[in-house]
C-alpha atoms as a PDB file:
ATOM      1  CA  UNK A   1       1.672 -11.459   4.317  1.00  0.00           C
ATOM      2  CA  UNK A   2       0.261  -7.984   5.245  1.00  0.00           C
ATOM      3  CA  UNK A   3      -2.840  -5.879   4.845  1.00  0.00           C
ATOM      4  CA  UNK A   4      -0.364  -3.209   2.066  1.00  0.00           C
ATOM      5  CA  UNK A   5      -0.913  -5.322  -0.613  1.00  0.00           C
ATOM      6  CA  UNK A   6      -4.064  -6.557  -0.344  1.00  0.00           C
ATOM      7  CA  UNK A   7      -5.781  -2.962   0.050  1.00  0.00           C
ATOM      8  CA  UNK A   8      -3.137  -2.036  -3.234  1.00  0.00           C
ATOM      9  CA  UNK A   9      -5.149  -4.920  -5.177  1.00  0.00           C
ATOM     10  CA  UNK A  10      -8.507  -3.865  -4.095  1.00  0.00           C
ATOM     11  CA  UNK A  11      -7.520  -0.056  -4.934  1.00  0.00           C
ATOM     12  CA  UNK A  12      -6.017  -1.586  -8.635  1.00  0.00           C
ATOM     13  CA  UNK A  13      -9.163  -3.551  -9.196  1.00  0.00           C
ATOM     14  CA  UNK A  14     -11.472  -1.103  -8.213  1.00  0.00           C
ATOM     15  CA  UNK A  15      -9.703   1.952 -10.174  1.00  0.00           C
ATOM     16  CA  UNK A  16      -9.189  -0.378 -13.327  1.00  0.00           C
ATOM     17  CA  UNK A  17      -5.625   0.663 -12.885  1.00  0.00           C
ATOM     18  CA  UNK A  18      -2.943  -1.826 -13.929  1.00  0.00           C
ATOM     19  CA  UNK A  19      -0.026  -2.948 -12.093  1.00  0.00           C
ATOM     20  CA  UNK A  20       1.930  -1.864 -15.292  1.00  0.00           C
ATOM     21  CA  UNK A  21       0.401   1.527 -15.461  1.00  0.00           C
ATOM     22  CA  UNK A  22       1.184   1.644 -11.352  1.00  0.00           C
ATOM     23  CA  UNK A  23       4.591   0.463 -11.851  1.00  0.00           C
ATOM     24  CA  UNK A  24       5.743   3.141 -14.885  1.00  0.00           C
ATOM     25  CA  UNK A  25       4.091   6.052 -12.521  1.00  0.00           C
ATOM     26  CA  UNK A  26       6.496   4.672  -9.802  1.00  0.00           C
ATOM     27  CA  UNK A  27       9.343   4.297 -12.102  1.00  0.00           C
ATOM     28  CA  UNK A  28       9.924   0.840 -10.871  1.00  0.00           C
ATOM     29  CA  UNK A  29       9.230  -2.832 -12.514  1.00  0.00           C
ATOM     30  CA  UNK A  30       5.998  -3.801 -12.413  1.00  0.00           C
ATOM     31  CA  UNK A  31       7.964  -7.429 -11.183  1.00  0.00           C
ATOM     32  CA  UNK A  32       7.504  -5.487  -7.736  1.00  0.00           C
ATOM     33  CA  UNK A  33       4.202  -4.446  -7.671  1.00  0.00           C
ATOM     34  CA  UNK A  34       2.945  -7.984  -8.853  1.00  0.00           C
ATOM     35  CA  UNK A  35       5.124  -9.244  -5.170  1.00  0.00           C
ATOM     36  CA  UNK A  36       2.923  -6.829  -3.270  1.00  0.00           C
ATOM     37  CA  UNK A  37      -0.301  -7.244  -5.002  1.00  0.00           C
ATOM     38  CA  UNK A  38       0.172 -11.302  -4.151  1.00  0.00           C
ATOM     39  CA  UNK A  39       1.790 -11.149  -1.301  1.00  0.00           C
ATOM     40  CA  UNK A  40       4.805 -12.705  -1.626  1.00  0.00           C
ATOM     41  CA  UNK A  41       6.465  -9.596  -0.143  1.00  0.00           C
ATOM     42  CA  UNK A  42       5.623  -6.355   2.281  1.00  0.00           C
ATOM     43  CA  UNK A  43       6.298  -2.865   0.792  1.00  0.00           C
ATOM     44  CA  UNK A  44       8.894  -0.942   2.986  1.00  0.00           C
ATOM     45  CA  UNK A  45       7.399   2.087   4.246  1.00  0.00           C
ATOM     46  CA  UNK A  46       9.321   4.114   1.690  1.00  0.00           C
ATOM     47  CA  UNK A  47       7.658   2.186  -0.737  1.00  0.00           C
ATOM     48  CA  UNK A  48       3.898   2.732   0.847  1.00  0.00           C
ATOM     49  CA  UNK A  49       4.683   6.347   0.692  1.00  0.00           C
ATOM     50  CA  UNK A  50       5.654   5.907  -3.164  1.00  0.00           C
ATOM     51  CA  UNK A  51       3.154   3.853  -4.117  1.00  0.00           C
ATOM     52  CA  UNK A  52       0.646   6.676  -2.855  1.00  0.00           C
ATOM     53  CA  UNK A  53       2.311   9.318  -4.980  1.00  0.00           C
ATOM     54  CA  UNK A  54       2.358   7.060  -8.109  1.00  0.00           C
ATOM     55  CA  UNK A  55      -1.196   6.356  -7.491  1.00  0.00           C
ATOM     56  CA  UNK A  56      -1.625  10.265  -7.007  1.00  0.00           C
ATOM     57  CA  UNK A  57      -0.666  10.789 -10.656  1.00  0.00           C
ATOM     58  CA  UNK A  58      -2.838   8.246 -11.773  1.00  0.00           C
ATOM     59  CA  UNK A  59      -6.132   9.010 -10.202  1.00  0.00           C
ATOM     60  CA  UNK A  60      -6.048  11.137  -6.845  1.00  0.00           C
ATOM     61  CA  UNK A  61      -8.796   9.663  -5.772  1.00  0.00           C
ATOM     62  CA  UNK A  62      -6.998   5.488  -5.637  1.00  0.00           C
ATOM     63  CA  UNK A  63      -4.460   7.454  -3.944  1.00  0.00           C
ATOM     64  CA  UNK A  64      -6.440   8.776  -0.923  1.00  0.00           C
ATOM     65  CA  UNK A  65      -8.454   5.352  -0.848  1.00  0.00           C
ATOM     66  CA  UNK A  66      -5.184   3.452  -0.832  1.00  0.00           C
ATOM     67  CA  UNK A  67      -4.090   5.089   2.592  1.00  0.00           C
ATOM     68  CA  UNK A  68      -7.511   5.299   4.096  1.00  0.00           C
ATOM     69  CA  UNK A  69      -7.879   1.587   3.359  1.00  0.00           C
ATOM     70  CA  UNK A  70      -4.436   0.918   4.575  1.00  0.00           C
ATOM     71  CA  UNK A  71      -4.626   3.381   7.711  1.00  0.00           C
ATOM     72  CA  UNK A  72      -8.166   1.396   9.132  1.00  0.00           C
ATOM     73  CA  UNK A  73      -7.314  -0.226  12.237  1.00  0.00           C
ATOM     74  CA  UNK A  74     -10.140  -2.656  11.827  1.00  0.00           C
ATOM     75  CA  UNK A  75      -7.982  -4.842   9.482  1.00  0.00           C
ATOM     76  CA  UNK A  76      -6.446  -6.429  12.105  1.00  0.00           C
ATOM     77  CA  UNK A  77      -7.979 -10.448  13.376  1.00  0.00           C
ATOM     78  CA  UNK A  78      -5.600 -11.023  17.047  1.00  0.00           C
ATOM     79  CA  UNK A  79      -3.196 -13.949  15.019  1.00  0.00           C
ATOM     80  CA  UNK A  80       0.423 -13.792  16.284  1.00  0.00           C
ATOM     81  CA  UNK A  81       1.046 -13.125  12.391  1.00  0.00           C
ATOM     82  CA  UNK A  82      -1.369 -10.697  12.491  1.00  0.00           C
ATOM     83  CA  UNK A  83       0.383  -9.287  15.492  1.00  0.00           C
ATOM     84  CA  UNK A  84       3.582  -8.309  14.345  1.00  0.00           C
ATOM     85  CA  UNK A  85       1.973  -7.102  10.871  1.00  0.00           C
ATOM     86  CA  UNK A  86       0.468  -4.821  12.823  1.00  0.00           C
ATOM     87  CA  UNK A  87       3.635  -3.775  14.681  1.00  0.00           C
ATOM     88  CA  UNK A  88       5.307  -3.088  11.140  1.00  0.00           C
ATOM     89  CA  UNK A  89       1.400  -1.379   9.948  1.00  0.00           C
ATOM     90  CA  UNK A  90       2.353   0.994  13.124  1.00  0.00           C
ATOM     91  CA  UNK A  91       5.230   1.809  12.186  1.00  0.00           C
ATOM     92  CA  UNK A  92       4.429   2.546   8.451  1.00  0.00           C
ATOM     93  CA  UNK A  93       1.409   4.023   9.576  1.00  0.00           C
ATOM     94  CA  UNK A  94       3.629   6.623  11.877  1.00  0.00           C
ATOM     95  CA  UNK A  95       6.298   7.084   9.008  1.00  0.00           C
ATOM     96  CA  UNK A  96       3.234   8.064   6.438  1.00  0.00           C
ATOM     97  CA  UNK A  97       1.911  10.244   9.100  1.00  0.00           C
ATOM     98  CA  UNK A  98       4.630  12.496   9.256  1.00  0.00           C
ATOM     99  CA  UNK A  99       5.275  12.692   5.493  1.00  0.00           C
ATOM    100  CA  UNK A 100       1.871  13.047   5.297  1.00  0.00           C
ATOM    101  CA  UNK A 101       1.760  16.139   7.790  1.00  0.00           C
ATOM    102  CA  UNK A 102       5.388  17.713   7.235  1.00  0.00           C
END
């Protein structure tokens, strides 16, 4: 699926943070997180911006690697899969942007 949950598992494993712990900070089940983490489903771009802040209360520092990660443009291989990932990253990436700045 897309690059959102794959940089949230590398951020979990490399913070020791759990998808439980992750899940209570967002208020949400952790049923959710485990759908991005595998990639059986995208996070809206709501949810990118939520799983930031519950990340933030966690450990500020999985929270700004979490965007960075997710922000790099050098994710993307040229697949038509890949393609329209990247049309949805843009738009997340846009959406986080002006939460981000505003």
């Amino acid at each position: 699926m897309g690059k959102a949950g794959t940089v949230l598992k590398q951020v979990l494993d490399t913070y020791r943070i759990s998808q439980n712990k992750l899940a209570v900070a967002m208020g949400i089940g952790r049923s959710s997180i485990n759908r991005w983490v595998n990639e059986n489903r995208d996070p809206s771009g709501d949810a990118i911006l939520e799983i930031r802040k519950g990340l933030n209360t966690i450990n500020p520092a999985a929270a700004e690697e979490f965007i960075g990660l997710y922000l790099d443009e050098s994710f993307a291989s040229g697949t038509i899969e890949t393609m329209l990932g990247d049309a949805l990253l843009r738009s997340h990436k846009l959406l986080i942007q002006f939460f981000v700045i505003t």
